[in-house]
N, C-alpha and C. Protein backbone atom coordinates (compact mmCIF):
# COMPACT_ATOMS: atom_id res chain seq x y z
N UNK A 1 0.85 -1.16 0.00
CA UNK A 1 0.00 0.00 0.00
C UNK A 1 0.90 1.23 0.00
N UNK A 2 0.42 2.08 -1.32
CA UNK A 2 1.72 3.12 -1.00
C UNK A 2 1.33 4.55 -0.21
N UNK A 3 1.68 5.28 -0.22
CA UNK A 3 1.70 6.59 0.16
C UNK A 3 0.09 7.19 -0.12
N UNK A 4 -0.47 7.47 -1.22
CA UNK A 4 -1.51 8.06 -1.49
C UNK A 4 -2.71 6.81 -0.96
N UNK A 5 -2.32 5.67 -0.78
CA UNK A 5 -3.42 4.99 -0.18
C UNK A 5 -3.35 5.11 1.13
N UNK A 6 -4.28 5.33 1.87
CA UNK A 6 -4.25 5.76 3.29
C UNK A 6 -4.99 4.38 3.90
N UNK A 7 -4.90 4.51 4.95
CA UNK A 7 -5.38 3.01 5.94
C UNK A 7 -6.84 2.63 6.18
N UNK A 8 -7.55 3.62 5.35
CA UNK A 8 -9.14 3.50 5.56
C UNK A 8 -9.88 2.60 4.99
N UNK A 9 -8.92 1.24 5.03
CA UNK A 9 -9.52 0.36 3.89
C UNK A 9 -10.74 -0.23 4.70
N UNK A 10 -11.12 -0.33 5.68
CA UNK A 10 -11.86 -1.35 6.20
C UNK A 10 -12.63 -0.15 7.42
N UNK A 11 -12.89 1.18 6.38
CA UNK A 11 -14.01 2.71 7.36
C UNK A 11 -15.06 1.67 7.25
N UNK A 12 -16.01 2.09 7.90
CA UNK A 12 -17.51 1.51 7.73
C UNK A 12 -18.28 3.10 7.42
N UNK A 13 -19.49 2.37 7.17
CA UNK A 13 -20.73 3.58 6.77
C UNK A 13 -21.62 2.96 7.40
N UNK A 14 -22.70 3.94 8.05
CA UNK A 14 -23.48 3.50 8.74
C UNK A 14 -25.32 3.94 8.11
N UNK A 15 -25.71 2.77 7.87
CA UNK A 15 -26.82 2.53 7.23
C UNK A 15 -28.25 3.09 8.37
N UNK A 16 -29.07 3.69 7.81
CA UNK A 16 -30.32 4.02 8.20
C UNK A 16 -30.91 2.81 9.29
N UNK A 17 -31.09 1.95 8.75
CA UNK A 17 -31.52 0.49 9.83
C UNK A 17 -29.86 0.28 10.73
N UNK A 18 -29.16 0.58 11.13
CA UNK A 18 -28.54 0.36 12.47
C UNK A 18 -27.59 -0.33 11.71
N UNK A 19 -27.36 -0.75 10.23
CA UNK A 19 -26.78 -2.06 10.00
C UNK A 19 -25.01 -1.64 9.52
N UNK A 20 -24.20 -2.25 9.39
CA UNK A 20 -22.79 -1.38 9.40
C UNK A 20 -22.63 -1.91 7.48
N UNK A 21 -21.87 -1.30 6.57
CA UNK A 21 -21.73 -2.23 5.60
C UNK A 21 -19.92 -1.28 5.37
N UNK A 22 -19.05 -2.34 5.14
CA UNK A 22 -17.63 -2.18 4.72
C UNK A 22 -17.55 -1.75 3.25
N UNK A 23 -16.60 -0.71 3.19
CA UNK A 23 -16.54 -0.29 1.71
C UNK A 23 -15.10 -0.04 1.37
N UNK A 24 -14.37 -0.84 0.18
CA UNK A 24 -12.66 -0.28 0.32
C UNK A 24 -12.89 1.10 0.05
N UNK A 25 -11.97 1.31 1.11
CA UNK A 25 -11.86 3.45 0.34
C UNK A 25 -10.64 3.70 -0.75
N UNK A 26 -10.57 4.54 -1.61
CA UNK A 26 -9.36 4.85 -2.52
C UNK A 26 -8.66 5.60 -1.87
N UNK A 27 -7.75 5.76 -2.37
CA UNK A 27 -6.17 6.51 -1.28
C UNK A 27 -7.23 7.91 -1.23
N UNK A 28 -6.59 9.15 0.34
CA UNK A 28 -7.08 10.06 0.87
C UNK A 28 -6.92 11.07 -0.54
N UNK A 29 -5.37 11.23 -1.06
CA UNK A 29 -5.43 11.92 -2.27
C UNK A 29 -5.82 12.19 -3.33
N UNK A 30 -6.08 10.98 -3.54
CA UNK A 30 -6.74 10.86 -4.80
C UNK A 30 -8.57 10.85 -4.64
N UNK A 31 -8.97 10.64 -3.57
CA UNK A 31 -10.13 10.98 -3.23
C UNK A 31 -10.76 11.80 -3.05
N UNK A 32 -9.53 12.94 -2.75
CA UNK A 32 -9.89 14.19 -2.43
C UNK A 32 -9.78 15.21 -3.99
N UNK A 33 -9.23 14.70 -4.77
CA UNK A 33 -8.94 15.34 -6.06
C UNK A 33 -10.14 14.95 -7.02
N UNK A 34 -10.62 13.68 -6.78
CA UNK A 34 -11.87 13.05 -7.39
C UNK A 34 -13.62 13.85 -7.03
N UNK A 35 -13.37 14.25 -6.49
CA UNK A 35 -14.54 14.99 -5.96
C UNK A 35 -15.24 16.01 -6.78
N UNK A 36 -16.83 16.17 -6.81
CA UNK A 36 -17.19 17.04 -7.45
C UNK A 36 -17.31 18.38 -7.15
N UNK A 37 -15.99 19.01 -5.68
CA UNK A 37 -16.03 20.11 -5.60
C UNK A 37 -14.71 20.23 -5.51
N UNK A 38 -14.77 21.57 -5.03
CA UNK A 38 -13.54 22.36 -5.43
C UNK A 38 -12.55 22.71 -4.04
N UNK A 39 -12.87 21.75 -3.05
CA UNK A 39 -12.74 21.91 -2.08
C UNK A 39 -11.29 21.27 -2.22
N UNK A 40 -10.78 20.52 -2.78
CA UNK A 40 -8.79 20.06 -2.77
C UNK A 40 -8.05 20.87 -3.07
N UNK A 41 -8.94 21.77 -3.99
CA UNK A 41 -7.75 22.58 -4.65
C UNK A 41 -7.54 23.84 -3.21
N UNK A 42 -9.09 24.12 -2.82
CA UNK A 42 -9.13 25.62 -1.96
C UNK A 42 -7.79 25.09 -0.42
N UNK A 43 -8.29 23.39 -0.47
CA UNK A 43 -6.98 23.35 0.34
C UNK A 43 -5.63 23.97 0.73
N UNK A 44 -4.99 23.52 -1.03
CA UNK A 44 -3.79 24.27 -1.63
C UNK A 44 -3.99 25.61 -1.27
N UNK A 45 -4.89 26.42 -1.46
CA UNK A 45 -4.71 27.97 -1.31
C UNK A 45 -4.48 27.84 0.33
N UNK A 46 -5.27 27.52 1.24
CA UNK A 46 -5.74 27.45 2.46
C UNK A 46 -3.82 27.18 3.35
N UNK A 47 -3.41 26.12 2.35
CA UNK A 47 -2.01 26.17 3.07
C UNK A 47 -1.18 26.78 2.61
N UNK A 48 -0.94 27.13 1.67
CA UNK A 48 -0.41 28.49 1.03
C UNK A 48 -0.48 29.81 2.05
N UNK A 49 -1.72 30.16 2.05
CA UNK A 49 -1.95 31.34 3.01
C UNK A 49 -1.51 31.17 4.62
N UNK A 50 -1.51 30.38 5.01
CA UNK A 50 -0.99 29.64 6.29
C UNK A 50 0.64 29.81 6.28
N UNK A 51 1.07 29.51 5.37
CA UNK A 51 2.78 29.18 5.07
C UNK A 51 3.06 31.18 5.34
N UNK A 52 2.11 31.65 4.43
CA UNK A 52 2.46 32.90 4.35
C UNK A 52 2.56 33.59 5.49
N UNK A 53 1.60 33.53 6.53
CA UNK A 53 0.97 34.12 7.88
C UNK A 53 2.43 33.68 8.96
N UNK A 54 2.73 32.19 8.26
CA UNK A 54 3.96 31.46 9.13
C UNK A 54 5.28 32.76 8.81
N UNK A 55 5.50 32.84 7.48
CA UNK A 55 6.24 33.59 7.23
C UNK A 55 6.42 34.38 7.95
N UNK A 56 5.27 35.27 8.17
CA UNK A 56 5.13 37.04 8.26
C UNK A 56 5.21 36.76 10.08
N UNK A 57 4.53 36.10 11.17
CA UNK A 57 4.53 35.99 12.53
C UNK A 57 5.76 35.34 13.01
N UNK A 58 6.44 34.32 12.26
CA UNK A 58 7.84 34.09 12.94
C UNK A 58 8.18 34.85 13.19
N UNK A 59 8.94 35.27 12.43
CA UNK A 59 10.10 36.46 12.69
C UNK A 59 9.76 37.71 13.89
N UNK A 60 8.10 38.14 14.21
CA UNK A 60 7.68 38.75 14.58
C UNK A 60 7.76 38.52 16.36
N UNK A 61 7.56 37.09 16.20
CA UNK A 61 7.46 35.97 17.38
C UNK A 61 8.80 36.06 18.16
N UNK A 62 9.58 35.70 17.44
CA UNK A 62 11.24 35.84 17.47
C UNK A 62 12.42 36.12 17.77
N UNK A 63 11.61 37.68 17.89
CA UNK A 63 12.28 38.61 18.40
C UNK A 63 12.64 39.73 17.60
N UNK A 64 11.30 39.45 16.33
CA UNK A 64 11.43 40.82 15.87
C UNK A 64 11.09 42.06 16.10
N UNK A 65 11.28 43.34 15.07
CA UNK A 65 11.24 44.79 15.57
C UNK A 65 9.71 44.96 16.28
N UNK A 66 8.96 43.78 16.15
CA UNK A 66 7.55 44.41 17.04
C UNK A 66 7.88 43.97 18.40
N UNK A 67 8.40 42.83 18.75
CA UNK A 67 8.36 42.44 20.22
C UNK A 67 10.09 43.71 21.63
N UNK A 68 10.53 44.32 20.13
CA UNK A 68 11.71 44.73 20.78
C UNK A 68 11.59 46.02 21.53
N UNK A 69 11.80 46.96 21.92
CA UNK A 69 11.29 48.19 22.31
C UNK A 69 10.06 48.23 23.32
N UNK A 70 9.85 47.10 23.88
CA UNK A 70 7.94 47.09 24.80
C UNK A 70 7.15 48.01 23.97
N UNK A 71 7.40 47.05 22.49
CA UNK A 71 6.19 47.29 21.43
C UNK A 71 6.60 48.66 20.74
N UNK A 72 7.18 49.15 20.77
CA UNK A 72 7.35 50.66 19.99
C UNK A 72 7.31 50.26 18.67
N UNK A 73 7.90 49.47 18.51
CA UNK A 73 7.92 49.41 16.45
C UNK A 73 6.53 48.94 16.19
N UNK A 74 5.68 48.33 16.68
CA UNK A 74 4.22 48.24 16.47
C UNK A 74 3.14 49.56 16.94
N UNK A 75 4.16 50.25 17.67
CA UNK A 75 3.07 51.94 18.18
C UNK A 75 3.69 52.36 16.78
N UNK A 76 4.97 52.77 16.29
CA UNK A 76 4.99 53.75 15.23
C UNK A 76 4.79 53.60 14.26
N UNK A 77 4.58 51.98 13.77
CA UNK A 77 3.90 51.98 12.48
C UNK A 77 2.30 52.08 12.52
N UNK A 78 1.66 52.08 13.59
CA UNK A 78 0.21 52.43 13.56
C UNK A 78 0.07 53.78 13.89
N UNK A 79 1.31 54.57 14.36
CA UNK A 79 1.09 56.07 14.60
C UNK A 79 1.20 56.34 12.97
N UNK A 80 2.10 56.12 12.15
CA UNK A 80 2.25 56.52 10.35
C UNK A 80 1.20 56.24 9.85
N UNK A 81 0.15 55.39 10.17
CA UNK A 81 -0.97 55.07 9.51
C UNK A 81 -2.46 55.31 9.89
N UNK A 82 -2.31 55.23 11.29
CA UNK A 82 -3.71 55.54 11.82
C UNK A 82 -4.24 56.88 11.16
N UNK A 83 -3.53 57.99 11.20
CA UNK A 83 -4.58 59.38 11.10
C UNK A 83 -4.76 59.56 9.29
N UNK A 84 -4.43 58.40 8.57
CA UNK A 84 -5.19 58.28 7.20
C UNK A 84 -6.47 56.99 7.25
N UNK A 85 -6.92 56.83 8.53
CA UNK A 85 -7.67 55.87 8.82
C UNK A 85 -9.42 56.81 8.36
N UNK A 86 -10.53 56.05 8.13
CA UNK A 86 -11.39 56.87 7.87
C UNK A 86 -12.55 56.61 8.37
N UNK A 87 -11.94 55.38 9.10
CA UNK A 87 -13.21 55.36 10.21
C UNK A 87 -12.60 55.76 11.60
N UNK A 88 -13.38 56.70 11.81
CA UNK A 88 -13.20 57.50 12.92
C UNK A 88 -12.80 56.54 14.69
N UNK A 89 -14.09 56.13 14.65
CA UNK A 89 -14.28 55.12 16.13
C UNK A 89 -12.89 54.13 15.23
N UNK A 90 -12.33 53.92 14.93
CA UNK A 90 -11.26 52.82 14.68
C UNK A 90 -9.99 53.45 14.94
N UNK A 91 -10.21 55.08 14.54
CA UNK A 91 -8.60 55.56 14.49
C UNK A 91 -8.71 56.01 16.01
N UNK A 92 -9.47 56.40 16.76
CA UNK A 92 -9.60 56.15 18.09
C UNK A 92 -9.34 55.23 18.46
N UNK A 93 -10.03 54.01 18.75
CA UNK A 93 -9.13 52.65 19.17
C UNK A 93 -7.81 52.40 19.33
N UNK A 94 -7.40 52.85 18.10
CA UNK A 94 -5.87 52.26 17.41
C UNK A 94 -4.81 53.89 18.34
N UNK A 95 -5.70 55.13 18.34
CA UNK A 95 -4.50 55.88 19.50
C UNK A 95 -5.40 55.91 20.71
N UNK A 96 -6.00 55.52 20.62
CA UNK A 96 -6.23 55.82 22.26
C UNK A 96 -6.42 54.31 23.05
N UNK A 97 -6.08 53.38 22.52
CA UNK A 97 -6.05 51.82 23.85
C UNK A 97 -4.78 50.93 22.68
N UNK A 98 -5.10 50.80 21.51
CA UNK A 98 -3.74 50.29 21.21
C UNK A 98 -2.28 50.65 21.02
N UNK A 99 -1.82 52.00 20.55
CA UNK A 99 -0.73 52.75 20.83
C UNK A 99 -0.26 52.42 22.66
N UNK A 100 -1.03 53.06 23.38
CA UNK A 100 -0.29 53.00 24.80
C UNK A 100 -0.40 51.62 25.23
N UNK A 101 -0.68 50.13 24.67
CA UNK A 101 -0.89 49.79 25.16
C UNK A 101 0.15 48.23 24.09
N UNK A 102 1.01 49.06 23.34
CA UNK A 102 1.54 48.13 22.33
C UNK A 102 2.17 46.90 23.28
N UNK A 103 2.99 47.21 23.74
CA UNK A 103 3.73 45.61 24.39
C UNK A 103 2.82 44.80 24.50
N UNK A 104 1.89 44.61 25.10
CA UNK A 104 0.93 43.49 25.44
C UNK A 104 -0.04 43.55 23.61
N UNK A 105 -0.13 44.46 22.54
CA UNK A 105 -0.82 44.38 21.24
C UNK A 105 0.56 43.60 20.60
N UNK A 106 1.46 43.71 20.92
CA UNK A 106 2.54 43.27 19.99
C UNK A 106 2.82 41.92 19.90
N UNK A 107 2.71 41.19 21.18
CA UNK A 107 3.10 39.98 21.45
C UNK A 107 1.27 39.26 20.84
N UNK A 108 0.47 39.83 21.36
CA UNK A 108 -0.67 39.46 20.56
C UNK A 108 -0.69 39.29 19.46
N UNK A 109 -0.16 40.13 18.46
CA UNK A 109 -0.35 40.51 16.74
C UNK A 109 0.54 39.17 16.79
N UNK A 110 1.97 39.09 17.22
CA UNK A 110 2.95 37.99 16.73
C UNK A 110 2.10 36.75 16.78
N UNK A 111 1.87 36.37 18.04
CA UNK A 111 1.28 34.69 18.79
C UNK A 111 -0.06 34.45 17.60
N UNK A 112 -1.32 35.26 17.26
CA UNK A 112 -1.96 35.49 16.84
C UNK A 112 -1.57 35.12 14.96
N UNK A 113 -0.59 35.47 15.17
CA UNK A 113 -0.12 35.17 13.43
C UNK A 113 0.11 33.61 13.10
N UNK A 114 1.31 33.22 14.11
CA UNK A 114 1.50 32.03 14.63
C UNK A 114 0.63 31.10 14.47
N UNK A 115 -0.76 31.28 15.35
CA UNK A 115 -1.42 30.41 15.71
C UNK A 115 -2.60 29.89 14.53
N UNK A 116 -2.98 31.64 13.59
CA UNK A 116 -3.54 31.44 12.60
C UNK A 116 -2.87 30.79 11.30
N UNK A 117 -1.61 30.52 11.29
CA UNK A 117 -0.63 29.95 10.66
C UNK A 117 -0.99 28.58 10.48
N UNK A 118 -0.77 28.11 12.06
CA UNK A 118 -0.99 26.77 12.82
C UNK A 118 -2.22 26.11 12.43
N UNK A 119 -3.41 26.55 12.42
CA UNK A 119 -4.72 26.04 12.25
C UNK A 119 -4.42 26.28 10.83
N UNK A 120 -4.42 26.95 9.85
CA UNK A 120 -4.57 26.65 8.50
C UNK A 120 -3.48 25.64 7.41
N UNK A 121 -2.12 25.86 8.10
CA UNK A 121 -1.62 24.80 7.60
C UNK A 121 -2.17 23.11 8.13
N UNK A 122 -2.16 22.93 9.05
CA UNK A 122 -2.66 21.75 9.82
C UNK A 122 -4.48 21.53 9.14
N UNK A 123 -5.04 22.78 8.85
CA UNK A 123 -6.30 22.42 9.12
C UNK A 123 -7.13 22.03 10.56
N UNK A 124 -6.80 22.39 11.53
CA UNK A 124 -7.37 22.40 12.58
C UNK A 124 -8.16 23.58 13.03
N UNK A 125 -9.23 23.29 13.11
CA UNK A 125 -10.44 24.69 13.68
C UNK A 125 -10.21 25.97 12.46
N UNK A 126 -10.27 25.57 11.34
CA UNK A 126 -9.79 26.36 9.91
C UNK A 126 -11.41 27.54 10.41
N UNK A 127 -12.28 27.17 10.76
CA UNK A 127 -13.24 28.06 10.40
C UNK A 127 -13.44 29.03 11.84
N UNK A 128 -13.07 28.80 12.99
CA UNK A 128 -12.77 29.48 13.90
C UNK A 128 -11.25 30.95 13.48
N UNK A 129 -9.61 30.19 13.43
CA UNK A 129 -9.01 30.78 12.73
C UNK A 129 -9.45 31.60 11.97
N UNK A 130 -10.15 31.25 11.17
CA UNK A 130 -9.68 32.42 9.30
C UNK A 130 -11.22 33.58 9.73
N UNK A 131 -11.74 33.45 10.67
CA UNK A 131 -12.53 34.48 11.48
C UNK A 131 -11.27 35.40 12.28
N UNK A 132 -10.67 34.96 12.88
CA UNK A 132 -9.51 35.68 14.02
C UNK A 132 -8.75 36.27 12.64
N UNK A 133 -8.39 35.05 11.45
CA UNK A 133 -7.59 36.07 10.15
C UNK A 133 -8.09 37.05 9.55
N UNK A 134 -9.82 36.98 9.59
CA UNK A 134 -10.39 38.30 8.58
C UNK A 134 -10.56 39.12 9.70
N UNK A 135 -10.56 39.08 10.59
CA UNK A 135 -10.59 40.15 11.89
C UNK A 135 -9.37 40.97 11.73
N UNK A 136 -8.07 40.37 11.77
CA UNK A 136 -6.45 40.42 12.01
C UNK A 136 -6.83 41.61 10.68
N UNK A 137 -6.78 41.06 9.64
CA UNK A 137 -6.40 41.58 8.01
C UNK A 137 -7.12 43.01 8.26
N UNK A 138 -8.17 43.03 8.16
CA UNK A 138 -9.51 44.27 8.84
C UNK A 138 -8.96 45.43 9.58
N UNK A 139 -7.92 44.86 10.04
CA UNK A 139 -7.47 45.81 11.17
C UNK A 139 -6.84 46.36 10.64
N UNK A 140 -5.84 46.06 10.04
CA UNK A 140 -4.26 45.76 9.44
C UNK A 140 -4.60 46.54 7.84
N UNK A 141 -5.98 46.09 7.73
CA UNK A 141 -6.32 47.33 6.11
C UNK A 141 -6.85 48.98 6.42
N UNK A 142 -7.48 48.55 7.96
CA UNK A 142 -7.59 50.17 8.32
C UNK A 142 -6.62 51.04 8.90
N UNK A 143 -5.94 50.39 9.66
CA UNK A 143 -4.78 51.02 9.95
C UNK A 143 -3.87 51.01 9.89
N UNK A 144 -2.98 50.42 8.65
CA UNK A 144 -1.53 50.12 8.24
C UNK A 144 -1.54 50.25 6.76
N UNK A 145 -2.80 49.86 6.50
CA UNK A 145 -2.98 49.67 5.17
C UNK A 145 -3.66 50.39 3.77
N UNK A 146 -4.43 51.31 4.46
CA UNK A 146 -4.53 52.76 3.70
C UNK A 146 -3.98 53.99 3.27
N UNK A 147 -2.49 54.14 4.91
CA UNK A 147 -1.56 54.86 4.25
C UNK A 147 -0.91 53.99 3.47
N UNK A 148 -0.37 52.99 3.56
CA UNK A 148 0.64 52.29 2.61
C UNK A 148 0.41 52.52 1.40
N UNK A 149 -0.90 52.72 0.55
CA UNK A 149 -1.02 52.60 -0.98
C UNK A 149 -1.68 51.59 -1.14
N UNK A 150 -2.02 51.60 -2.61
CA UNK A 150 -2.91 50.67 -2.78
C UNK A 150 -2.47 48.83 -3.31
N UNK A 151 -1.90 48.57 -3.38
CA UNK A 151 -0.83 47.49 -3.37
C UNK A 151 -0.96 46.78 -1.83
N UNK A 152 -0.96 47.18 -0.77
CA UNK A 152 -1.19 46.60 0.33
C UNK A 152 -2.56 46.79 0.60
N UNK A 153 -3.23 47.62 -0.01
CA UNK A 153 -5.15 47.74 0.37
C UNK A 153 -5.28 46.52 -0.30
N UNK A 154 -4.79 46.26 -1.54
CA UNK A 154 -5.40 44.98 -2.05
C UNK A 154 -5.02 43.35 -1.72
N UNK A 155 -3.68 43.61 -0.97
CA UNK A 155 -3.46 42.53 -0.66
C UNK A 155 -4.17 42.27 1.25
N UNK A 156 -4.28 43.09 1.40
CA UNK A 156 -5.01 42.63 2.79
C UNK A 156 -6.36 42.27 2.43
N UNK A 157 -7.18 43.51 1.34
CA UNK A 157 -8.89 42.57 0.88
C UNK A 157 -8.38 41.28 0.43
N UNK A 158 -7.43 40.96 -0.03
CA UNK A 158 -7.44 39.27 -0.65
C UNK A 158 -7.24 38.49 0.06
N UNK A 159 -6.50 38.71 1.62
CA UNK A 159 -6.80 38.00 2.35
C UNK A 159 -8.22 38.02 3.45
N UNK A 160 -8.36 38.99 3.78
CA UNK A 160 -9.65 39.17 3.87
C UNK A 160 -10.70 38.58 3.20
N UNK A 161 -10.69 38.24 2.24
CA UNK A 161 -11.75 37.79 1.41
C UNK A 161 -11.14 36.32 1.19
N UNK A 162 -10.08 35.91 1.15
CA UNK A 162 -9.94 34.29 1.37
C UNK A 162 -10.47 33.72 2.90
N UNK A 163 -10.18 34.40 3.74
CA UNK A 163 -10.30 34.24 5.19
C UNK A 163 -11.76 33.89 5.17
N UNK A 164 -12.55 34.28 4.86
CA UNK A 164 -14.41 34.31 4.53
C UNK A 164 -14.58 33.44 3.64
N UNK A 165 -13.65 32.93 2.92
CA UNK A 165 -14.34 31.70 1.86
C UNK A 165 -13.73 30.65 2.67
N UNK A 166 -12.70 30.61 3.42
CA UNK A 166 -12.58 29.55 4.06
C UNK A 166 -13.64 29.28 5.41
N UNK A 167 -13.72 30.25 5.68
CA UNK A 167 -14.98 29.99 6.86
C UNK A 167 -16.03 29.26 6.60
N UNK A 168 -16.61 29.83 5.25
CA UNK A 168 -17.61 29.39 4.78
C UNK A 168 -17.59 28.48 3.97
N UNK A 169 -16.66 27.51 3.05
CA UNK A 169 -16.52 26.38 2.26
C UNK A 169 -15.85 25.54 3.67
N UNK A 170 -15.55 26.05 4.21
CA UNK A 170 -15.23 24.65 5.85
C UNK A 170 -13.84 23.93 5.06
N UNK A 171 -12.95 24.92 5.18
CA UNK A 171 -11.57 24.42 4.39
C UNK A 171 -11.01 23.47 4.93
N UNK A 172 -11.43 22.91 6.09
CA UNK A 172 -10.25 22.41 6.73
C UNK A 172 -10.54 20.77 6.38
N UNK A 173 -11.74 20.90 6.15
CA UNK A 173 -12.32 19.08 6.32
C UNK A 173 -11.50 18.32 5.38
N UNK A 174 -10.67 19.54 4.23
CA UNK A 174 -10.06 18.53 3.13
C UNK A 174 -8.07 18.67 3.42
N UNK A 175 -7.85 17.65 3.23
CA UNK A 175 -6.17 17.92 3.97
C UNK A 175 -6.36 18.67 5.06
N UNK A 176 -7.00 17.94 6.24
CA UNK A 176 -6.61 18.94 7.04
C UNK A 176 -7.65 17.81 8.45
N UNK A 177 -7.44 18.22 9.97
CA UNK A 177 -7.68 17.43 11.09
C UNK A 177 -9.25 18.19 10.93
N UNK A 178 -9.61 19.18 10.68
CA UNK A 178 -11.68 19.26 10.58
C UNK A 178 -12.14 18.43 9.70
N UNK A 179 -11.45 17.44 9.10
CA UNK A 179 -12.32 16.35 7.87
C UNK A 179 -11.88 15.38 8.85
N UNK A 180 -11.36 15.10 9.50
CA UNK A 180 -10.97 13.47 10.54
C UNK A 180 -12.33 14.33 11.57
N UNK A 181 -12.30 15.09 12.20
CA UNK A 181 -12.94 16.05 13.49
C UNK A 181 -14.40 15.51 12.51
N UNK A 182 -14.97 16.49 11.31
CA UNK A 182 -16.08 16.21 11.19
C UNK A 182 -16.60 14.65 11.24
N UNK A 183 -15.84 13.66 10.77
CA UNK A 183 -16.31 12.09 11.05
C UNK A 183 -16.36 12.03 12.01
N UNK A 184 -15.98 12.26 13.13
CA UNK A 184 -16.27 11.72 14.27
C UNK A 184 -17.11 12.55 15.27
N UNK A 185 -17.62 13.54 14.60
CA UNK A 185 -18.67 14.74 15.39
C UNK A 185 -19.39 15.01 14.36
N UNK A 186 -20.19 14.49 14.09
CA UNK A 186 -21.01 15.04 12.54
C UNK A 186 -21.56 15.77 13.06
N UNK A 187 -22.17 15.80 14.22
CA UNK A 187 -23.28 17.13 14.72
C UNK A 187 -22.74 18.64 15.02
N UNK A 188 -21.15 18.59 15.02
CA UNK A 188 -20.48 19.85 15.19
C UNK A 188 -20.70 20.78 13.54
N UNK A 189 -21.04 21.68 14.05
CA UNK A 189 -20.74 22.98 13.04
C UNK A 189 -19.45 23.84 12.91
N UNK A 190 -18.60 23.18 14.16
CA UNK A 190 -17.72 23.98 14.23
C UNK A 190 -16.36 23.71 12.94
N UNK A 191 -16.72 22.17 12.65
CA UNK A 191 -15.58 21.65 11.90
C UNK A 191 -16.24 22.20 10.45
């Protein structure tokens, strides 16, 4: 049995009358590519964007310029950007409780990157995550991302707007621990 055949040869399905019936399964990969949706491929994007988030929060995690200073490099790049912010109650937020309050926002933004990293490469709790990611991005387009130009407005809506299709197509069930989670909790919505 090689690699793309996975060990599910002998899953059961469970029949309406109580009764069990055995079915060989075809390898996980190729099962998942066989399908009449589009859900293998959104995988690929799903860990893609994950790899990326890994990218961008390591370094951040690390001991980079946000965690160094008790958060200053995360106050002055939201001080350069906040007052081109245009929602008002937001550019408030961002100087009046997140500026004074960066060390403890900084180590958040890092762990937070990390973790949304974690669940989308893995696929674990993908539809919880990529809620905390379109939240993260949201933030990050109002206040970092409007002065920057429009080159970063569009790349935060694209994640933003992947973050919401993964919520809602339930990315994780394919390559990923919410498709093992949903078999064994069918009644969860969460997977």
């Amino acid at each position: 049995m090689g690699f793309f055949e996975n060990s599910l040869q002998n899953r059961t399905l469970k029949i309406t009358a109580g009764e069990e019936v055995r079915r060989p399964a075809e390898g996980y990969v190729v099962d998942t590519f066989q399908q009449k949706t589009w859900l293998g491929y959104l995988a690929f994007v799903r860990i893609l964007v994950g790899v990326q988030f890994f990218m961008v929060g390591w370094p951040k995690l690390t001991g980079g310029r946000f965690l160094t200073r008790n958060g200053q490099g995360l106050a002055e790049e939201l001080l350069r950007g906040a007052p081109k912010d245009y929602l008002a109650w937001h550019r408030a937020f961002i100087t009046g409780f997140v500026v004074p309050h960066a060390h403890f926002f900084s180590y958040l933004v890092a762990i937070g990157e990390v973790a949304i990293a974690t669940s989308l490469i893995t696929g674990c709790l993908v539809r919880i995550s990529s809620l905390f990611g379109a939240f993260h991005n949201a933030n990050i387009y109002f206040s970092v991302a409007i002065a920057a130009g429009s080159a970063t407005m569009n790349y935060d809506r694209l994640l933003v707007l992947l973050h919401l299709v993964f919520v809602g197509a339930s990315a994780g069930r394919v390559f990923g621990v919410d498709g093992w989670l949903k078999q064994h909790f069918p009644n969860y919505r969460l997977f």
